[in-house]
Protein backbone atom coordinates (compact mmCIF):
# COMPACT_ATOMS: atom_id res chain seq x y z
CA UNK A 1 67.49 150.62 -115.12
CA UNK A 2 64.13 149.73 -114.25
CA UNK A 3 62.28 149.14 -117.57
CA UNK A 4 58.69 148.69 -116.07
CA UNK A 5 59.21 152.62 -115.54
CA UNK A 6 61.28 153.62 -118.23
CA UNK A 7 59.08 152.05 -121.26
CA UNK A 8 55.56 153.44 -120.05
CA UNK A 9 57.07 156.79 -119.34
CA UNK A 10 58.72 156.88 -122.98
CA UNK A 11 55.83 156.06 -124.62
CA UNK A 12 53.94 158.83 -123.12
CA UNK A 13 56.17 161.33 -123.75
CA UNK A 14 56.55 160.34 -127.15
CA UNK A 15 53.02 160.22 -127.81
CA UNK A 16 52.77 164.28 -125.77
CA UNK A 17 55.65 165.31 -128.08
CA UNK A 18 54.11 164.38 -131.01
CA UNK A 19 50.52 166.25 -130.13
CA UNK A 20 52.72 168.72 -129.61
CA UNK A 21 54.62 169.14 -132.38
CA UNK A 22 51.69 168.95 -134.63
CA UNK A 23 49.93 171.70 -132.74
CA UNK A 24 53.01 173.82 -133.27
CA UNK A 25 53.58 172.99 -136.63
CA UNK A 26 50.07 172.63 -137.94
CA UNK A 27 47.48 173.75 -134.57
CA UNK A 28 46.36 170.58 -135.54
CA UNK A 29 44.88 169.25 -131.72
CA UNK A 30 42.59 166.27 -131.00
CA UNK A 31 39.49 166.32 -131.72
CA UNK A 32 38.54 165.51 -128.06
CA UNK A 33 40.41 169.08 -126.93
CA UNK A 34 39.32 171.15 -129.89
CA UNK A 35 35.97 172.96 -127.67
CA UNK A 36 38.62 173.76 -124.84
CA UNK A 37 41.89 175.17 -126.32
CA UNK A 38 42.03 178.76 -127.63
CA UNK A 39 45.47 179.11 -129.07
CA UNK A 40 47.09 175.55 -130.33
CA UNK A 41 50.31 176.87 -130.30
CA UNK A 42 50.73 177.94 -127.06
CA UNK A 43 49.32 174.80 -125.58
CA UNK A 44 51.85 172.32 -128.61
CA UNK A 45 54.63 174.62 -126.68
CA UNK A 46 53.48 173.23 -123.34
CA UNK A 47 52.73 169.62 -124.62
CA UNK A 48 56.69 169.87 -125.80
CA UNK A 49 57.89 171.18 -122.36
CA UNK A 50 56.07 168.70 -120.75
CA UNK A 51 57.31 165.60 -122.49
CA UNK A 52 60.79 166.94 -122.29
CA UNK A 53 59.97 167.06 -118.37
CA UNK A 54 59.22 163.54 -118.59
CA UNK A 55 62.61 162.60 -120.48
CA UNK A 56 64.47 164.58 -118.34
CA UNK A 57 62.67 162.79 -114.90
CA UNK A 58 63.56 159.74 -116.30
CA UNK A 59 67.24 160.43 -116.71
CA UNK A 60 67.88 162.00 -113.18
CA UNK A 61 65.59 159.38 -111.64
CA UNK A 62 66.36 156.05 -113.54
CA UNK A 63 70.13 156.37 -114.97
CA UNK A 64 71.97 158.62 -113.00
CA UNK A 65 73.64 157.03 -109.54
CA UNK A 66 74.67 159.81 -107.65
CA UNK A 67 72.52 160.80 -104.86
CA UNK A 68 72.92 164.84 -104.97
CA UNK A 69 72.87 165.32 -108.67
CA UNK A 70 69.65 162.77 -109.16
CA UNK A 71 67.59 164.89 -106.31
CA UNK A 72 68.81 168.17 -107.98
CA UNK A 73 67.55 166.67 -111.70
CA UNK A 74 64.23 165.38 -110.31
CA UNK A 75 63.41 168.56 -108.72
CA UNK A 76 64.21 170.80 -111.75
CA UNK A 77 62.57 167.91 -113.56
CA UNK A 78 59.10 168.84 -111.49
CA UNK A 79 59.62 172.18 -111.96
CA UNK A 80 59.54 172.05 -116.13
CA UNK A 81 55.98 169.20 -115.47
CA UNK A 82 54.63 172.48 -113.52
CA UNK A 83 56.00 174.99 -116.39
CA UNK A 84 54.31 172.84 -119.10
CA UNK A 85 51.29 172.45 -117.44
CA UNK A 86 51.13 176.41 -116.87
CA UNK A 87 51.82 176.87 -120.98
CA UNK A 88 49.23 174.35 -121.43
CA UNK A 89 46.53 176.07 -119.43
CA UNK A 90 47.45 179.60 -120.76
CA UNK A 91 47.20 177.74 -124.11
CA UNK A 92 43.17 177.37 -123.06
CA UNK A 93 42.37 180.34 -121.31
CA UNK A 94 44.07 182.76 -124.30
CA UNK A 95 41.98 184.74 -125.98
CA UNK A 96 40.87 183.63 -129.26
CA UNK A 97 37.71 183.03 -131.68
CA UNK A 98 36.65 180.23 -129.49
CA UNK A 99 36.57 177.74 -132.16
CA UNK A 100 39.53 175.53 -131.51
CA UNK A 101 42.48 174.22 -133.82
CA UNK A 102 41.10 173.31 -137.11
CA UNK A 103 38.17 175.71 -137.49
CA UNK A 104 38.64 178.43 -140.57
C-alpha cells in the first residue's frame, strides 16, 4: 500500500465525515459556509457520501490487486464523489430562511 496516498486521503475524509455528521446531527456547519448553505442537513448527508467515496476510492485503488474488480470500484467510487457533491450543492441551493446553520 502506498501510504503517501492512503494517510492524506484518510485524514480528509475523516475530517468531511465529521463536518458531516455534526451537520446531520446538530446543522452545526463552519462558520466559513454558514452565508452559503440553506439546509445543513442535506449538505452533512452529502459531506457523509462524499467521505465514504473517498474510503471506498482508496480501497479499490490502493488494496485491492485485481485489475477488473479495482477499475469497477474506482469507477463506482467516482460516481458516489459526483453523488455527494450533487447532495452538497442541493444542500445550498434548497430553499430555506437564508440564514445558515446556527441562526434561530
Amino acid at each position: 500500500m502506498k501510504l503517501y496516498l492512503a494517510i492524506p486521503l484518510v485524514l480528509m475524509a475523516l475530517i468531511i465525515a465529521a463536518s458531516g455528521l455534526a451537520a446531520v446531527a446538530r446543522g452545526w456547519v463552519l462558520p466559513m459556509h454558514r452565508r452559503h448553505i440553506r439546509d445543513p442537513h442535506r449538505y452533512g448527508w452529502g459531506q457523509l457520501v462524499l467521505a465514504f467515496a473517498l474510503c471506498w476510492q482508496l480501497v479499490f485503488g490502493l488494496v485491492v490487486d485485481d485489475a477488473d474488480t479495482r477499475s469497477v470500484g474506482t469507477m463506482i467510487g467516482g460516481v458516489l464523489l459526483l453523488i455527494g457533491l450533487a447532495v452538497m450543492l442541493a444542500g445550498q441551493l434548497a430553499r430555506g430562511n437564508g440564514k445558515g446553520g446556527n441562526a434561530p
